[in-house]
Protein backbone atom coordinates (compact mmCIF):
# COMPACT_ATOMS: atom_id res chain seq x y z
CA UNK A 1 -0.66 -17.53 -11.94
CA UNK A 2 -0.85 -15.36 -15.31
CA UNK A 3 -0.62 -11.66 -14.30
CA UNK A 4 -2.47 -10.85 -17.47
CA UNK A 5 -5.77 -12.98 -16.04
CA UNK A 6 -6.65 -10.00 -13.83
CA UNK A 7 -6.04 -6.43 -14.13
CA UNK A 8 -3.65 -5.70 -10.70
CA UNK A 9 -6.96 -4.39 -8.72
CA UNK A 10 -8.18 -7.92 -9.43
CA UNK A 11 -5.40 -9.89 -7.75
CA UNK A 12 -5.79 -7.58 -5.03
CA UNK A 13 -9.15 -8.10 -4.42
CA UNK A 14 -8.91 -11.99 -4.56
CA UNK A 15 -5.81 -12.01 -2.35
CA UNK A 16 -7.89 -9.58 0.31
CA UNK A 17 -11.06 -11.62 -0.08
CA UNK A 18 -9.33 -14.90 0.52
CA UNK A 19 -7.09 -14.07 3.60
CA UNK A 20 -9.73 -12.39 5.09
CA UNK A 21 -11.89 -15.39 4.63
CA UNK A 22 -9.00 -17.20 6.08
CA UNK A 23 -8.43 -14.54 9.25
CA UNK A 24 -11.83 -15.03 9.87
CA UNK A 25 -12.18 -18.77 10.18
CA UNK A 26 -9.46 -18.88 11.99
CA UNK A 27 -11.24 -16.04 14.77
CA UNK A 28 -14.16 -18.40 14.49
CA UNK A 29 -12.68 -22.28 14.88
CA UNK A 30 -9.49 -20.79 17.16
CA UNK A 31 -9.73 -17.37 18.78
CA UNK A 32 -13.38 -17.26 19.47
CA UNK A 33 -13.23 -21.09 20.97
CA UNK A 34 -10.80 -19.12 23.70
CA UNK A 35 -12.20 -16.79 24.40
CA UNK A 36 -10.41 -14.07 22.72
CA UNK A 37 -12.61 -10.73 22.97
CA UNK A 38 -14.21 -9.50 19.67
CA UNK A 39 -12.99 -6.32 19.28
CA UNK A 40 -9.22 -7.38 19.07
CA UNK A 41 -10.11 -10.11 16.61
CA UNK A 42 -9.67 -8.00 13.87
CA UNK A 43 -5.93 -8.02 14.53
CA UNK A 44 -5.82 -11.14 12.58
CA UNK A 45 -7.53 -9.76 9.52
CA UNK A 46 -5.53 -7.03 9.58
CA UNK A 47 -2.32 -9.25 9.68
CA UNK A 48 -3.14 -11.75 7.21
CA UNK A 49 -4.00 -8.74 4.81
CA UNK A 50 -1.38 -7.21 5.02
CA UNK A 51 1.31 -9.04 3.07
CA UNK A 52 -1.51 -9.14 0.58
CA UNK A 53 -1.30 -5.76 -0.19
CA UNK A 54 2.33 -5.42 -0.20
CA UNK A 55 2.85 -8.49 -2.23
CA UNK A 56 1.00 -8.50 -4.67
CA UNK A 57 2.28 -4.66 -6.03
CA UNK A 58 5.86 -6.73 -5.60
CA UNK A 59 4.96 -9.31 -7.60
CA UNK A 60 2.50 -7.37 -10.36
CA UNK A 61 5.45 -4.33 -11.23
CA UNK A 62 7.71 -5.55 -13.22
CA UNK A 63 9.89 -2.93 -12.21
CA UNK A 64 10.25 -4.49 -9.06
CA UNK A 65 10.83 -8.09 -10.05
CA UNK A 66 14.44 -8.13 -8.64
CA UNK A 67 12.89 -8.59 -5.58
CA UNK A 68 12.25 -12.59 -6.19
CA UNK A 69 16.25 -12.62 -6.72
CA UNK A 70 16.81 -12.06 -2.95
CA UNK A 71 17.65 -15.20 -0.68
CA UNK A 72 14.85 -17.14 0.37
CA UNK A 73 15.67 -16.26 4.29
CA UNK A 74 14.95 -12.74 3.08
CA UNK A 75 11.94 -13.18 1.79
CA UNK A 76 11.04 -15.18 4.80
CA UNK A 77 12.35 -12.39 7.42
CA UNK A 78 9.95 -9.88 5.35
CA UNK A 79 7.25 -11.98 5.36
CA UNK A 80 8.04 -11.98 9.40
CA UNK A 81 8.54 -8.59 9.53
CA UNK A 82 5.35 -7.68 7.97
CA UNK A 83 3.65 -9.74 9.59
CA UNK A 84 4.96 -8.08 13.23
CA UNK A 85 4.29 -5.10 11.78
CA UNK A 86 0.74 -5.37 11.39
CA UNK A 87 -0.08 -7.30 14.34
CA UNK A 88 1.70 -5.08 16.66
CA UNK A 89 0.59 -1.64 14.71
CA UNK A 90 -3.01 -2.64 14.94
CA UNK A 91 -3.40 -3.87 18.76
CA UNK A 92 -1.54 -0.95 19.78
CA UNK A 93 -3.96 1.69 17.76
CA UNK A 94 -6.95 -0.94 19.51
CA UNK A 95 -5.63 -0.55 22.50
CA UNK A 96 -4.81 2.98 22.45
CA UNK A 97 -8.48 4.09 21.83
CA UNK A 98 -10.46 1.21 23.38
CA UNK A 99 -10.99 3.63 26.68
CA UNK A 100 -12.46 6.93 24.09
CA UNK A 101 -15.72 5.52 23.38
CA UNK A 102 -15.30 5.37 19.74
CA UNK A 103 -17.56 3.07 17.25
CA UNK A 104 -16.05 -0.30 16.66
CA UNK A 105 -16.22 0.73 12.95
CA UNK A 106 -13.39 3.84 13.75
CA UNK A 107 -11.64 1.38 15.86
CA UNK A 108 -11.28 -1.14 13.19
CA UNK A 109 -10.05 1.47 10.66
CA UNK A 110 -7.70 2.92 12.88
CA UNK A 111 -6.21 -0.42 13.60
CA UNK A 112 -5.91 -1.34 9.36
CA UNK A 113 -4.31 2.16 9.43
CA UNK A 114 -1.91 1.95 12.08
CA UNK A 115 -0.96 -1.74 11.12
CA UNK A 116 -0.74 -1.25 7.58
CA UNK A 117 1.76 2.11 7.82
CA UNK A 118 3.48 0.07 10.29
CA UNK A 119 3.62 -3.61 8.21
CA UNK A 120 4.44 -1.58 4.77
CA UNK A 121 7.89 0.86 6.87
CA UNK A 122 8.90 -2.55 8.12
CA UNK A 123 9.05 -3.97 4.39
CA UNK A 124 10.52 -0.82 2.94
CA UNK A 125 13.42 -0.44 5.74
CA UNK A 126 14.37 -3.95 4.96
CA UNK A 127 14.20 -3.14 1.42
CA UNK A 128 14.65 0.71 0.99
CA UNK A 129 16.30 0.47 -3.13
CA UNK A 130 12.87 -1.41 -4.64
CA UNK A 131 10.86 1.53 -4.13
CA UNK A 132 13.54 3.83 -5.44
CA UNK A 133 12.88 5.67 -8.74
CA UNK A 134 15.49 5.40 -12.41
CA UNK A 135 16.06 9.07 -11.68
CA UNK A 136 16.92 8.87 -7.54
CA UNK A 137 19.85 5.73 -8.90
């Protein structure tokens, strides 16, 4: 893939649209066939978008191209981590305000909110020097 295809807001917006496509059909052919409730499916969008938005900033910056260098078990346990992150940020924010009446709309955002913040401190804890500035080395 040539970064210079796309402007960065362009890989972001395919990598979105496609793992959301991909969260959804798998709510549709795996989730919804048992029986999982509606409201919680958007857990899985939320998780699968996640790295998404992470990743491809990682990948775009070229100040933060030493991040490829790490070990491949790295990479892996971030990919893990963010994807914990999300999963368990967002069906704790669901489940926190299911009872409060709110639209499913607030719910949702709520959830992308909570599981994003929470995917995105799990990936900079685990790598806390490739968000650091040239002036804060």
């Amino acid at each position: 893939m040539d970064k210079e295809t796309l402007p960065r807001w362009g890989w972001l917006l395919v990598g979105l649209f496609v793992a959301a496509m991909t969260a959804n059909l798998f709510n549709l052919l795996v989730l919804g066939q048992a029986g999982f409730p509606d409201e919680y499916q958007v857990i899985t969008v939320i998780t699968a978008m996640a790295p998404v938005l992470i990743y491809v900033g990682v990948w775009y910056d070229e100040e933060r191209q030493q991040y490829w260098e790490q070990s491949q078990a790295h990479i892996v346990g971030d990919v893990v981590f963010l994807f914990s992150g999300a999963a368990i940020g967002s069906a704790i924010a669901i489940v926190a305000v299911a009872d409060f009446g709110l639209r499913q709309f607030l719910q949702d955002i709520l959830a992308m909110v909570t599981g994003f913040m929470l995917a995105w401190g799990l990936f900079w804890w685990r790598n806390p020097t490739l968000y650091r500035s040239e002036t804060d080395q």
